[in-house]
PDB file of N, CA and C in Angstrom:
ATOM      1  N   UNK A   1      18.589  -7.598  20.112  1.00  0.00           N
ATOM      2  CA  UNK A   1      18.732  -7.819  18.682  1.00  0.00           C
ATOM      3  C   UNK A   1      17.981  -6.694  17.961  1.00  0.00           C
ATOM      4  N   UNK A   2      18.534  -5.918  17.351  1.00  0.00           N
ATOM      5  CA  UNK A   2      17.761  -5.132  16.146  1.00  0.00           C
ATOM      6  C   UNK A   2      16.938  -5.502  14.950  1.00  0.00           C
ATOM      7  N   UNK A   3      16.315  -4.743  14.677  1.00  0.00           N
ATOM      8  CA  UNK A   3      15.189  -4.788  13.775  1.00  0.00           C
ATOM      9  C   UNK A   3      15.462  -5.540  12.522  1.00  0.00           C
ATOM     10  N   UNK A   4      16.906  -4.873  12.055  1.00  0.00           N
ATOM     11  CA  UNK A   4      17.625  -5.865  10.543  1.00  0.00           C
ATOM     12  C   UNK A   4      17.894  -7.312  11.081  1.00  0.00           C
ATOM     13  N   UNK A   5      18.154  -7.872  12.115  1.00  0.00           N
ATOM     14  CA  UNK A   5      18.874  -8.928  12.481  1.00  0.00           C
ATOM     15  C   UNK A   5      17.599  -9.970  12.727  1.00  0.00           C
ATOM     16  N   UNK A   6      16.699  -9.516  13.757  1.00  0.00           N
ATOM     17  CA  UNK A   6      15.097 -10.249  13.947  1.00  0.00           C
ATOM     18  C   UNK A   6      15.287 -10.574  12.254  1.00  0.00           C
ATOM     19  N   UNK A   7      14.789  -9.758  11.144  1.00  0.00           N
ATOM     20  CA  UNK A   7      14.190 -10.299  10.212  1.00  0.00           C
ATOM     21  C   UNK A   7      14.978 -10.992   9.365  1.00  0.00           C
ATOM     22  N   UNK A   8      16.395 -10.513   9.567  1.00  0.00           N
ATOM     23  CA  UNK A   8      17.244 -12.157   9.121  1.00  0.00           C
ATOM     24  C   UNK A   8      16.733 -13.533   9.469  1.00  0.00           C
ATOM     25  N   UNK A   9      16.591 -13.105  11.202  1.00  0.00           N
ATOM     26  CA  UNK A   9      16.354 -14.922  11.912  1.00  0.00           C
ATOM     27  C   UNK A   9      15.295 -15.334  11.184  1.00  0.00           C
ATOM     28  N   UNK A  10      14.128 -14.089  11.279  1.00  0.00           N
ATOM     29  CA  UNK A  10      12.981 -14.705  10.949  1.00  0.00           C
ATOM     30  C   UNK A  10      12.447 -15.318   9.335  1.00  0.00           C
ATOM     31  N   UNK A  11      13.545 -14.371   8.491  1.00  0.00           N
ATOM     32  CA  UNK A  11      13.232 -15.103   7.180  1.00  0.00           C
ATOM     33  C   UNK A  11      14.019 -16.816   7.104  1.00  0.00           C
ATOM     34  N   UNK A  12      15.121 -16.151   7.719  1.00  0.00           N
ATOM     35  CA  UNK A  12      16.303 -17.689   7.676  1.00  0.00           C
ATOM     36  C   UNK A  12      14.829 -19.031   8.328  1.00  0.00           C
ATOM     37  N   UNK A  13      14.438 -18.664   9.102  1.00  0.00           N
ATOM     38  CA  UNK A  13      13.019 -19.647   9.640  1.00  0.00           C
ATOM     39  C   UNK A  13      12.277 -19.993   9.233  1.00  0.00           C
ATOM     40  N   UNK A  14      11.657 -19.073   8.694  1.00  0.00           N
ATOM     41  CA  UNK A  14      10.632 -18.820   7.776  1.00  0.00           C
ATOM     42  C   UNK A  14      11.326 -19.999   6.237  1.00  0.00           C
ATOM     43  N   UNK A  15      12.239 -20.084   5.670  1.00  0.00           N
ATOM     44  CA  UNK A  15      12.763 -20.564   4.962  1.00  0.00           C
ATOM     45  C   UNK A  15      13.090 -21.797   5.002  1.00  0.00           C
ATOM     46  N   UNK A  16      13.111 -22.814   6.672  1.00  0.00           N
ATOM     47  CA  UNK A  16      13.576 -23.588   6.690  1.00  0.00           C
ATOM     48  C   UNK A  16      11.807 -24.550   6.775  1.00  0.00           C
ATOM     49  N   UNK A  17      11.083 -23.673   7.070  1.00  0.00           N
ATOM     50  CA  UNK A  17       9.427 -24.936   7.394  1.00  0.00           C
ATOM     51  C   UNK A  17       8.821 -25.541   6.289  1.00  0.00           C
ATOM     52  N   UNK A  18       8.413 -26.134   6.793  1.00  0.00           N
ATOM     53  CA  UNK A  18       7.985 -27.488   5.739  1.00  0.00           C
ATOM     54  C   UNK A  18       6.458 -27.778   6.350  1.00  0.00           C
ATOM     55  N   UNK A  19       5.925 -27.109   7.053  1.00  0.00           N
ATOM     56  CA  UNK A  19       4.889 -27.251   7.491  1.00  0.00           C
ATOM     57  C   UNK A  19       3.506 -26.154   6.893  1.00  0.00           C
ATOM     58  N   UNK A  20       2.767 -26.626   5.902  1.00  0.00           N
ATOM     59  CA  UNK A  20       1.892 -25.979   5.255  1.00  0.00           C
ATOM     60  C   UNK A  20       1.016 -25.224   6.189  1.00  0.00           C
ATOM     61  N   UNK A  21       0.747 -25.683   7.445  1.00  0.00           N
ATOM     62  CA  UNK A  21      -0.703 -25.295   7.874  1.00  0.00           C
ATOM     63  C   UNK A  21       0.045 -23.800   8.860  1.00  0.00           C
ATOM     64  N   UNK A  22       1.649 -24.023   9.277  1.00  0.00           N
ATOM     65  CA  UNK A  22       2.251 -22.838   9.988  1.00  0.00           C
ATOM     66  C   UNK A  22       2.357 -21.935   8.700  1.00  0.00           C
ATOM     67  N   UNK A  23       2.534 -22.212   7.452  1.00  0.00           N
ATOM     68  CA  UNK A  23       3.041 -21.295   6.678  1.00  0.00           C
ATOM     69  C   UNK A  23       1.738 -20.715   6.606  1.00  0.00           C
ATOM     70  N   UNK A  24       0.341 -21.467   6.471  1.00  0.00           N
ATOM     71  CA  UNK A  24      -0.420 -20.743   5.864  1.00  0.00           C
ATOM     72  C   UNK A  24      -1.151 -19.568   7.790  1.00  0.00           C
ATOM     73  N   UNK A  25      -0.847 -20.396   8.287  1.00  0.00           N
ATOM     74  CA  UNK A  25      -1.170 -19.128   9.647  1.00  0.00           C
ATOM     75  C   UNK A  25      -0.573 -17.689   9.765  1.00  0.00           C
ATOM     76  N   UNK A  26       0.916 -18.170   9.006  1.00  0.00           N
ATOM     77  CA  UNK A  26       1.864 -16.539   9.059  1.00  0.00           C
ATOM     78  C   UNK A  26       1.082 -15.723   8.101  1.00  0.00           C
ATOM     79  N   UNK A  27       0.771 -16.543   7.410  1.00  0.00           N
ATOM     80  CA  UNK A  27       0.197 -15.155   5.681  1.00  0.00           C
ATOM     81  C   UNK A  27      -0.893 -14.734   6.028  1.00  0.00           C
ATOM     82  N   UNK A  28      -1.693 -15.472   7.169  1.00  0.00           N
ATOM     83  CA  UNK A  28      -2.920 -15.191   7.398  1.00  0.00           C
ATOM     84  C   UNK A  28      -3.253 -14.076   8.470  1.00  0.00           C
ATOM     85  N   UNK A  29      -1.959 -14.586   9.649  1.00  0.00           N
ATOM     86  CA  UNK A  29      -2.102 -13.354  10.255  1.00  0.00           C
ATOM     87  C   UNK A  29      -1.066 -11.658  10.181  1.00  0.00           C
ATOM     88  N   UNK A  30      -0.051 -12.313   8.577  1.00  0.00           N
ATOM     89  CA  UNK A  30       0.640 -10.895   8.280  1.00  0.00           C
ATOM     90  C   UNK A  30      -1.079 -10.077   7.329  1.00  0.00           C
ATOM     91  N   UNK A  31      -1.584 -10.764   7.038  1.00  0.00           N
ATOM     92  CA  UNK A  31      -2.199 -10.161   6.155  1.00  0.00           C
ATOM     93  C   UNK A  31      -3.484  -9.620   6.871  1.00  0.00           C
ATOM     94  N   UNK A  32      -4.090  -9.983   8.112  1.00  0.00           N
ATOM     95  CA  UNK A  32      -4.732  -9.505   9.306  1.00  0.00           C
ATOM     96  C   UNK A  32      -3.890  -8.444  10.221  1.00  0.00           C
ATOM     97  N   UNK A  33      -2.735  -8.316  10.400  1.00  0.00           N
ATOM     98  CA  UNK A  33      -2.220  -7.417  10.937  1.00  0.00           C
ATOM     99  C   UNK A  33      -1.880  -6.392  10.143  1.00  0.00           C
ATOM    100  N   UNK A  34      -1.277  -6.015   8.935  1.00  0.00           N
ATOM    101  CA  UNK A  34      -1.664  -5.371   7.997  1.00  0.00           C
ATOM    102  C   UNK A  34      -2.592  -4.691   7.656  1.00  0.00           C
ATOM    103  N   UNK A  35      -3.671  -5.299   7.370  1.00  0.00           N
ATOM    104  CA  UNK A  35      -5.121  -4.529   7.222  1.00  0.00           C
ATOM    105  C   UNK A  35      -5.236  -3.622   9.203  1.00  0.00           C
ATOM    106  N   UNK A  36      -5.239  -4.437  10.171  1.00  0.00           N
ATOM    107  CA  UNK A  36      -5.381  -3.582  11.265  1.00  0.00           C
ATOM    108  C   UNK A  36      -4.596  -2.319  11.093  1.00  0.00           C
ATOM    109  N   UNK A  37      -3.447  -2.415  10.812  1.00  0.00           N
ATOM    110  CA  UNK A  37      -2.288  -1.197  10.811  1.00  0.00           C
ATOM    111  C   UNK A  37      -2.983  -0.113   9.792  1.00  0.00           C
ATOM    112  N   UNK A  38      -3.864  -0.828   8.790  1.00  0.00           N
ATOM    113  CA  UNK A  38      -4.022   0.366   8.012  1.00  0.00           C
ATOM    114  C   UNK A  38      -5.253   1.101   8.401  1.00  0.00           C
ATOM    115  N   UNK A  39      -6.240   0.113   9.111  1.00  0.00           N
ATOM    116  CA  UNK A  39      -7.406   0.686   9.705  1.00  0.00           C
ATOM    117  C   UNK A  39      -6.982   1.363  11.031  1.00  0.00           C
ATOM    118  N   UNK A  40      -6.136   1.261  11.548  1.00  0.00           N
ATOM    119  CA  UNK A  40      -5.557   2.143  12.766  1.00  0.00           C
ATOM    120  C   UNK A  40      -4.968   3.382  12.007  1.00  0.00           C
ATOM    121  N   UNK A  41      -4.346   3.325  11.489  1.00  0.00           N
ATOM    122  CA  UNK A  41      -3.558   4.792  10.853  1.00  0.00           C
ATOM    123  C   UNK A  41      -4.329   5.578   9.693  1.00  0.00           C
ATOM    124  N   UNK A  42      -5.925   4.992   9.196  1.00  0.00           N
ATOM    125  CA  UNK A  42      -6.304   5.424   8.473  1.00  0.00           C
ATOM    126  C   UNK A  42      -7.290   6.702   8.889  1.00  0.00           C
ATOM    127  N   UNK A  43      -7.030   8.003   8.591  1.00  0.00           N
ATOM    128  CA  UNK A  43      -8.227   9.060   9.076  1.00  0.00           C
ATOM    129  C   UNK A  43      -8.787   9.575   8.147  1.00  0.00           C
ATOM    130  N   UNK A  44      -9.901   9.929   8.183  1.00  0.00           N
ATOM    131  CA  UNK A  44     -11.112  10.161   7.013  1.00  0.00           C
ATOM    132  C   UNK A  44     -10.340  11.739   6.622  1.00  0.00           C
ATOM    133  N   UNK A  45     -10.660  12.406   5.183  1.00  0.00           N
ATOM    134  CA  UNK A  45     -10.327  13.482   4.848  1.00  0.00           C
ATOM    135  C   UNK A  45     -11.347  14.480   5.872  1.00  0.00           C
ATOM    136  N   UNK A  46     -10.699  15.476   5.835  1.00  0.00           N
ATOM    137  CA  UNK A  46     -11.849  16.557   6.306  1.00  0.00           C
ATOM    138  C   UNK A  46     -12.184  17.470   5.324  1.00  0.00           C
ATOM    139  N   UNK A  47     -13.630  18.246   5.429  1.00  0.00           N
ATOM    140  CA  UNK A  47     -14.408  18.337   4.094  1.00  0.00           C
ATOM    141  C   UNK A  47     -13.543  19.547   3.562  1.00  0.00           C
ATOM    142  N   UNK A  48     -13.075  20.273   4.666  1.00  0.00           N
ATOM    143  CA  UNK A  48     -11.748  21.390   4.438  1.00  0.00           C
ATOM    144  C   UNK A  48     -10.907  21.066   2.914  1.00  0.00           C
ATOM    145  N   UNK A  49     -10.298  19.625   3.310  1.00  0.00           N
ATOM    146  CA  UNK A  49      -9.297  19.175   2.769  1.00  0.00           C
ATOM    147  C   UNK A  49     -10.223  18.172   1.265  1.00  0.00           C
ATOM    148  N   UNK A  50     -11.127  17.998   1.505  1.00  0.00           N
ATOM    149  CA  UNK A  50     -11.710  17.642   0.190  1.00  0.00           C
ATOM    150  C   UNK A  50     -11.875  18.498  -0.674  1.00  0.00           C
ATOM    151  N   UNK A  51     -12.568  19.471  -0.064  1.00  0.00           N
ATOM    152  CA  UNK A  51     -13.136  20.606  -1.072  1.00  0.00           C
ATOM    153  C   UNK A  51     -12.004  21.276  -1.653  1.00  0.00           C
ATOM    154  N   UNK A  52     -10.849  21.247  -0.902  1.00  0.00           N
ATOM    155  CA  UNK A  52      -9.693  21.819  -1.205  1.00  0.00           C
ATOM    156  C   UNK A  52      -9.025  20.943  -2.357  1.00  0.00           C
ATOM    157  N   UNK A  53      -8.832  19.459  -2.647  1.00  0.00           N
ATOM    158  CA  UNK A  53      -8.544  18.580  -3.457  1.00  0.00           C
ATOM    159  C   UNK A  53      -9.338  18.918  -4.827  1.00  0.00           C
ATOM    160  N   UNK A  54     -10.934  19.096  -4.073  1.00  0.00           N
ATOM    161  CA  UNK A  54     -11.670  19.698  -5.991  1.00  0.00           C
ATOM    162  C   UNK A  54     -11.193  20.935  -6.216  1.00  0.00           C
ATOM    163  N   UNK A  55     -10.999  21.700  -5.933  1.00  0.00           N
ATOM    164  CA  UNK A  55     -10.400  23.403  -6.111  1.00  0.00           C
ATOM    165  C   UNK A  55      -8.811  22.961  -6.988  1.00  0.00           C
ATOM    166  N   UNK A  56      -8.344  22.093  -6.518  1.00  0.00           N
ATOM    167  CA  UNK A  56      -6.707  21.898  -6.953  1.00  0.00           C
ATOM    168  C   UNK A  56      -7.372  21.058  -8.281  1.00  0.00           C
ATOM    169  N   UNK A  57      -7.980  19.867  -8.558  1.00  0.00           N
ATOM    170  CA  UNK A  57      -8.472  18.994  -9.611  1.00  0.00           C
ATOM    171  C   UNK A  57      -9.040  20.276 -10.796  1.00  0.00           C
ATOM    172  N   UNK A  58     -10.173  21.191 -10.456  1.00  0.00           N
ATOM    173  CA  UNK A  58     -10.828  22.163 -10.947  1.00  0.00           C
ATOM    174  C   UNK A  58      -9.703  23.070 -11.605  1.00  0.00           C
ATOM    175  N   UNK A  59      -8.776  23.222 -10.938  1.00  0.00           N
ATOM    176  CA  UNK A  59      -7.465  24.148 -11.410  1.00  0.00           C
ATOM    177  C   UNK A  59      -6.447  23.718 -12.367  1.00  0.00           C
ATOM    178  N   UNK A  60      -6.325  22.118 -12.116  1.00  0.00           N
ATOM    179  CA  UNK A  60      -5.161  21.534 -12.738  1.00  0.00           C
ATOM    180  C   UNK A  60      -6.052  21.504 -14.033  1.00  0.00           C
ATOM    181  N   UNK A  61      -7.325  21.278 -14.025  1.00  0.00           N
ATOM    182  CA  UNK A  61      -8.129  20.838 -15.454  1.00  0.00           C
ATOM    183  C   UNK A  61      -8.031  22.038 -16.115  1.00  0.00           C
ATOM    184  N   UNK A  62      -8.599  23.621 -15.485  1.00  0.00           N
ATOM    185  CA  UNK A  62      -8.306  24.589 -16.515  1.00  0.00           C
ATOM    186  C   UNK A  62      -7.085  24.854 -16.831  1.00  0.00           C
ATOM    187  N   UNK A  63      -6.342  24.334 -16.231  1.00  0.00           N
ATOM    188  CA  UNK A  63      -4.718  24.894 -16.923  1.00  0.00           C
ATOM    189  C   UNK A  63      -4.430  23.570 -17.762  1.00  0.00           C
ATOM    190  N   UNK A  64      -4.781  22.675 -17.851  1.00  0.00           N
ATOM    191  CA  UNK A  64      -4.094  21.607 -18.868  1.00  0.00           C
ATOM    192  C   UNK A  64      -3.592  20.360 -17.931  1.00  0.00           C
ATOM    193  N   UNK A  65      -3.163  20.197 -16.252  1.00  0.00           N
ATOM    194  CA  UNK A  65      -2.385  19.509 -15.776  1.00  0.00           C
ATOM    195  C   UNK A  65      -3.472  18.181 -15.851  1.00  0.00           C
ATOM    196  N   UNK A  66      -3.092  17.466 -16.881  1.00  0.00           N
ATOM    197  CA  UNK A  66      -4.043  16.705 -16.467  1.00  0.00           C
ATOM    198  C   UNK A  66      -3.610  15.290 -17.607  1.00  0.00           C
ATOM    199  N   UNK A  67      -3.763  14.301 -17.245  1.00  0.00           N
ATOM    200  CA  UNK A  67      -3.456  13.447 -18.012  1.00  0.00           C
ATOM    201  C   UNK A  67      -4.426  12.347 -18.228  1.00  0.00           C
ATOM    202  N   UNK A  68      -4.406  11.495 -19.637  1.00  0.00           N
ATOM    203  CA  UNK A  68      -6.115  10.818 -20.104  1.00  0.00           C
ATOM    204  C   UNK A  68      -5.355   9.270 -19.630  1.00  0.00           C
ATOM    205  N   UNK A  69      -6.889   8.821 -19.098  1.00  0.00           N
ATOM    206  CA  UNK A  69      -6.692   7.650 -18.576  1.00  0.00           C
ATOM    207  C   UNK A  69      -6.096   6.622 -19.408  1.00  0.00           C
ATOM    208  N   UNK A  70      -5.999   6.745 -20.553  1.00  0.00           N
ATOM    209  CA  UNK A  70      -5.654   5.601 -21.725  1.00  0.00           C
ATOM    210  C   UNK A  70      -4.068   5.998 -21.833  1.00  0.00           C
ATOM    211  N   UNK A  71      -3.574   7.205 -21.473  1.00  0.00           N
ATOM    212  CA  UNK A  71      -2.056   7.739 -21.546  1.00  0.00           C
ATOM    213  C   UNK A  71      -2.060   6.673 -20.251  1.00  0.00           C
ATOM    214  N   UNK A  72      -2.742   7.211 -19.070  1.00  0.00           N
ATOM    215  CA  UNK A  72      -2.285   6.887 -17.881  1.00  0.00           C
ATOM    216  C   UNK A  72      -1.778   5.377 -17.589  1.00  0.00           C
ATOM    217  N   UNK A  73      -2.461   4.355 -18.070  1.00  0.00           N
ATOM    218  CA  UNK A  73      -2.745   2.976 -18.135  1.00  0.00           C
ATOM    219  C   UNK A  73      -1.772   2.376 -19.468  1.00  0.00           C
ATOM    220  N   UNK A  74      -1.152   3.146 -20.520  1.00  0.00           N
ATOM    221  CA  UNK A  74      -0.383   2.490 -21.088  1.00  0.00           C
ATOM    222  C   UNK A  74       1.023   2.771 -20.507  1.00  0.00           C
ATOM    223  N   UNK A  75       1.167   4.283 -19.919  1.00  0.00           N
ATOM    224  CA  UNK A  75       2.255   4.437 -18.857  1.00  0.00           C
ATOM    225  C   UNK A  75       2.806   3.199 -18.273  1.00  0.00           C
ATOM    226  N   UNK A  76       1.300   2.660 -17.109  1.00  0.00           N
ATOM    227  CA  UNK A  76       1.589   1.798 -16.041  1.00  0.00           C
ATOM    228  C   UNK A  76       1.644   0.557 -17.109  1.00  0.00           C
ATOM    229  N   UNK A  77       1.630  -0.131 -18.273  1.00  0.00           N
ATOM    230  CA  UNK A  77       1.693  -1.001 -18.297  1.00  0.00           C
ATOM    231  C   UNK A  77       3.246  -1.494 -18.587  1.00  0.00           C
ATOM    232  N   UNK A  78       4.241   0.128 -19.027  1.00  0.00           N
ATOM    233  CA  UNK A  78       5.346  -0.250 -19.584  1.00  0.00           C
ATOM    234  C   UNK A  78       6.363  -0.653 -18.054  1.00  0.00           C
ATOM    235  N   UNK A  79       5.658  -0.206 -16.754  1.00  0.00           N
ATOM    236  CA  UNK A  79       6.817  -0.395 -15.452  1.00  0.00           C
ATOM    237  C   UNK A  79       6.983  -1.853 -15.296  1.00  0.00           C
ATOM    238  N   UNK A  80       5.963  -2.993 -15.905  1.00  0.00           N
ATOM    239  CA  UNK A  80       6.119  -4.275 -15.733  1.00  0.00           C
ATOM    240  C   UNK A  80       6.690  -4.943 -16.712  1.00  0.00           C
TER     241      UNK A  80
END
């Protein structure tokens, strides 16, 4: 069975329980496996690549690229 088809069965399943304490085990351990996946795939910057991020920040500021947090935040409030 492929990957699209598993998560058919599994939502179609997922959809049919009536049992609070299984529902609340799935959220508990999607949301524990999740966090693992991100602490497994997560690698620290290297100072290379930091210092290189302030050089690009330092650059975008003298040229203008830069946008104010109060623009930024009324932006994000219009996507909802």
């Amino acid at each position: 069975m492929d990957l699209e088809a598993r998560k058919i069965a599994f939502v179609q399943e997922f959809l049919r329980l009536q049992n609070e304490e299984i529902l609340s085990g799935l959220e508990k351990l999607m949301r524990k496996r999740k966090a693992e996946l991100i602490d497994k795939n997560f690698k620290p910057m290297t100072m290379e690549d930091y210092n290189s991020e302030i050089d690009q920040a330092m650059e975008d500021s003298k040229n203008g690229r830069m946008i104010k947090a109060s623009d930024l935040k009324a932006k994000i409030q219009k996507w909802g």
